[in-house]
Protein backbone atom coordinates (compact mmCIF):
# COMPACT_ATOMS: atom_id res chain seq x y z
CA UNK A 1 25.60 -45.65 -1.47
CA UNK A 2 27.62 -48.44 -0.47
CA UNK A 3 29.44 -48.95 2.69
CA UNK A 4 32.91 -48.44 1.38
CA UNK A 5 31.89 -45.00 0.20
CA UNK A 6 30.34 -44.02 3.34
CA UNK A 7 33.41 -44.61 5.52
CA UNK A 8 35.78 -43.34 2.34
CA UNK A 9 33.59 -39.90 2.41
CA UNK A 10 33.98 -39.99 6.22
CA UNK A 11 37.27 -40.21 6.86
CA UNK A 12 38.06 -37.24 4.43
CA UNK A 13 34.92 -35.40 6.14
CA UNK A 14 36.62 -36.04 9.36
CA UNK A 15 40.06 -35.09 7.92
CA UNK A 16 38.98 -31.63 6.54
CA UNK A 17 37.69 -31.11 9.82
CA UNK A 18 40.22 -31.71 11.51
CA UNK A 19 42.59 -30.04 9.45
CA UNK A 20 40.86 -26.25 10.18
CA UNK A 21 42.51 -25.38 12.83
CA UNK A 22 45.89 -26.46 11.33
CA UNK A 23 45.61 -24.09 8.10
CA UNK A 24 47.59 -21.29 9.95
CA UNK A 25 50.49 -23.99 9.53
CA UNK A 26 49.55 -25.07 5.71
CA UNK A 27 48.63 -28.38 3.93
CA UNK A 28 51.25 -29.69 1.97
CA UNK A 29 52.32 -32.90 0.22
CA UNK A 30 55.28 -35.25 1.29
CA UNK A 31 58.75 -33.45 1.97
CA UNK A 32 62.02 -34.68 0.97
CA UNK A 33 62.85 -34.55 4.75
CA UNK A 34 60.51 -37.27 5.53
CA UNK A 35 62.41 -39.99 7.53
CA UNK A 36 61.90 -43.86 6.47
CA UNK A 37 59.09 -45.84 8.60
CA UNK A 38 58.38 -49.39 10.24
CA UNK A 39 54.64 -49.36 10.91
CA UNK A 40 53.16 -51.62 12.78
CA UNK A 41 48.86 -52.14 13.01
CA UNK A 42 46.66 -54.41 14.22
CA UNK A 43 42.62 -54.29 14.20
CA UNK A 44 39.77 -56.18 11.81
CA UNK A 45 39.66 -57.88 8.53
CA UNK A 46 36.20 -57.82 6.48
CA UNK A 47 34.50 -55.98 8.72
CA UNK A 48 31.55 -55.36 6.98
CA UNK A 49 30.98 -59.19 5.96
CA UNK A 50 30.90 -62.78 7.53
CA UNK A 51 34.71 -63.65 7.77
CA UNK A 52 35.81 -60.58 10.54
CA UNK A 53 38.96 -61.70 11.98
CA UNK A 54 42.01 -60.23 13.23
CA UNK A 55 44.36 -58.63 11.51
CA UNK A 56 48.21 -57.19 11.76
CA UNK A 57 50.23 -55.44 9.81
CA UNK A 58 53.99 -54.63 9.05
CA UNK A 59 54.69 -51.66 6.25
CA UNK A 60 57.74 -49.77 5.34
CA UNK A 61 57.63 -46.71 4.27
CA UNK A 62 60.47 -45.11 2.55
CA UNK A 63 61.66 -41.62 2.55
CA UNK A 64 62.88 -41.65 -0.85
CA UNK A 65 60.03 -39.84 -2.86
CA UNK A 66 59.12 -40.83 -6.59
CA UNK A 67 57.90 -37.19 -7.70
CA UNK A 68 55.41 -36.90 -4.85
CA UNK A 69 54.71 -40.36 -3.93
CA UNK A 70 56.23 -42.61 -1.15
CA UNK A 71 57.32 -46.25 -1.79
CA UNK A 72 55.29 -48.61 0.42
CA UNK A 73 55.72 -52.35 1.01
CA UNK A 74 54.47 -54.66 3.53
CA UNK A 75 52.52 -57.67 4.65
CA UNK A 76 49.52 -58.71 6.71
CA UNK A 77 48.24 -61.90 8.62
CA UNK A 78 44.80 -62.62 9.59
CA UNK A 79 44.04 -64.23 12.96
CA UNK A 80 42.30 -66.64 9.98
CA UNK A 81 45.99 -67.61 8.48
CA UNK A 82 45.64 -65.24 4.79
CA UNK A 83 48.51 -63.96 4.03
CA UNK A 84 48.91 -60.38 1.28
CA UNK A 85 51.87 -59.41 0.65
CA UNK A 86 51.76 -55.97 -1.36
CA UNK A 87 53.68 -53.10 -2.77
CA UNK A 88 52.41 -49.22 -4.03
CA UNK A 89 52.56 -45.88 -2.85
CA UNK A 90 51.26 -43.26 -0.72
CA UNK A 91 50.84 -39.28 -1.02
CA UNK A 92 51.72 -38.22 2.17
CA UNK A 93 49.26 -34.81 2.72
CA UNK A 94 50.50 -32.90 6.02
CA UNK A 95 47.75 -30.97 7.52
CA UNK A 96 49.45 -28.36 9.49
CA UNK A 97 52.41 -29.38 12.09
CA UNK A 98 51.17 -32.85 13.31
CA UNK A 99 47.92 -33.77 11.10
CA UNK A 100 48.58 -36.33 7.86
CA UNK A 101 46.57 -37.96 5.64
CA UNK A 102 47.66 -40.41 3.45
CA UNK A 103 45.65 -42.14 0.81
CA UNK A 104 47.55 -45.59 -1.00
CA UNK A 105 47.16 -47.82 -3.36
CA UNK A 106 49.29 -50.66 -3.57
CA UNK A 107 48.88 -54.32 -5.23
CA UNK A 108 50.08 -57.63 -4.06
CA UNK A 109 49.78 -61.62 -3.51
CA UNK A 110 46.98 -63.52 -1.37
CA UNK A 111 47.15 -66.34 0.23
CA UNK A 112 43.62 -67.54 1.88
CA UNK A 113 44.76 -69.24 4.34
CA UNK A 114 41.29 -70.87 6.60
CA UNK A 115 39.81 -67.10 5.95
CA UNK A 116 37.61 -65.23 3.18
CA UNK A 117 38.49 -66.57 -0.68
CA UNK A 118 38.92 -63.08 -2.35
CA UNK A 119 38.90 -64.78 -5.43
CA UNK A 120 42.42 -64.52 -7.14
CA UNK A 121 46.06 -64.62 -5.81
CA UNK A 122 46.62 -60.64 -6.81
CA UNK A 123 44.75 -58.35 -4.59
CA UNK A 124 44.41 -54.54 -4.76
CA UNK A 125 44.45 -52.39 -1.57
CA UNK A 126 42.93 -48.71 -1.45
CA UNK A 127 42.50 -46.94 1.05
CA UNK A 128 43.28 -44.06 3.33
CA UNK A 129 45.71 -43.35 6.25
CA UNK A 130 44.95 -40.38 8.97
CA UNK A 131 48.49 -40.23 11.77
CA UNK A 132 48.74 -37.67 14.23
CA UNK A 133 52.88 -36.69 13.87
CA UNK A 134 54.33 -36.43 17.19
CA UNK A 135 57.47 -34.09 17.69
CA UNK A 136 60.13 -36.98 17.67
CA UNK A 137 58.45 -38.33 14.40
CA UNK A 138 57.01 -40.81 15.73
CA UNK A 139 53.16 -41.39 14.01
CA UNK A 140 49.94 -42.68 15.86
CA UNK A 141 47.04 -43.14 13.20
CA UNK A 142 43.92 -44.99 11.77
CA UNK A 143 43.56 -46.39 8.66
CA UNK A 144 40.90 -47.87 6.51
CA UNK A 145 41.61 -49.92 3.37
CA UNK A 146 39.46 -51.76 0.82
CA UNK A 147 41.29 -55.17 -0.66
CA UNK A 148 39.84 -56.80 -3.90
CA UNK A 149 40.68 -58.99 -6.93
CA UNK A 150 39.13 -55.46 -9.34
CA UNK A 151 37.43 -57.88 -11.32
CA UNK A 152 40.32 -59.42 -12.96
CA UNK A 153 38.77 -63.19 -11.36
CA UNK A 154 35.14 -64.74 -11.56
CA UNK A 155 34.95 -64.16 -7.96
CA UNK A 156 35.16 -60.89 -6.36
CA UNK A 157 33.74 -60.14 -2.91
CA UNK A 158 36.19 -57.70 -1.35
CA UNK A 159 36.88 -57.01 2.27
CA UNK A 160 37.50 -54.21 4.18
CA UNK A 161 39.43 -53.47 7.07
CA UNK A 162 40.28 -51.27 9.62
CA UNK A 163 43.46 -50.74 11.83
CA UNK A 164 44.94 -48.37 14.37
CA UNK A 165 48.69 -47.57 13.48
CA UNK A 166 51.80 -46.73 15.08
CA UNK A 167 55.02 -45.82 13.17
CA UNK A 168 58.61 -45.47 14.21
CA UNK A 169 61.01 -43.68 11.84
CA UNK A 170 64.31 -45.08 11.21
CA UNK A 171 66.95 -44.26 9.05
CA UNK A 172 69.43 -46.72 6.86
């Protein structure tokens, strides 16, 4: 089992467990009531390889919902100088009143910068999100995300990376 499964199946382990005592309240997916957010991160790039660095993170998330999903774009910087720029979407799962877990996918443009070579300018990103809600709607998560060319280039070593989360919601 590879290392990207074991910390996939543990974060939904660690999800459904933490999601128990918020069943009284109900799981559901995204509502239309969702505000737009600016989330910020910062924590490590290819964590499980040679090239860790820092990393940071700027996403928006819209509140506009296409069938279920949410709109996601954003951008990251390595403390290495790469660049991805990306857009996909999210299904925003609330566990109960304050719980949410949102797995993405989204697809972009790399830029190496000094850092890893991923091996082609477009990059995929999967991955998971887990936020604790706060009453003003204000989010404070974790997320884990896997970034890698899928095969479409000759080289294809993948990072991963992990990142604590905070997200302000804002409206137009």
């Amino acid at each position: 089992m590879t290392a990207f499964r074991r910390i996939v199946g543990l974060a939904v382990g660690l999800a459904a467990a933490l999601a128990v005592p918020a069943r009284a309240d109900g799981i559901s997916l995204g509502s239309p009531n969702d505000p737009n957010y600016f989330e910020l991160g910062a924590g490590g790039y290819d964590i499980f390889h040679n090239y860790t660095a820092g990393v940071f993170r700027g996403e928006l998330r819209f509140s506009s919902k296409l069938w279920v999903l949410t709109p996601i774009i954003g951008g990251e910087v390595t403390t290495d100088g790469g660049l991805y720029g990306y857009g996909g979407f999210a299904l925003d799962l609330h566990l109960g009143s304050h719980w949410l877990l949102s797995p993405n996918e989204a697809v972009g443009a790399w830029a190496r910068g000094d850092g890893k070579n991923l091996g082609s300018v477009v990059e995929f990103r999967s991955g998971a999100e887990l936020d604790y809600q706060f009453d003003d709607a204000s989010r404070l998560g974790f997320s884990f995300h896997h970034i890698s060319n899928a095969g479409i280039g000759k080289h294809n070593p993948g990072e991963e990376e992990a990142l604590v989360l905070y997200s302000v919601p804002f409206g137009w």
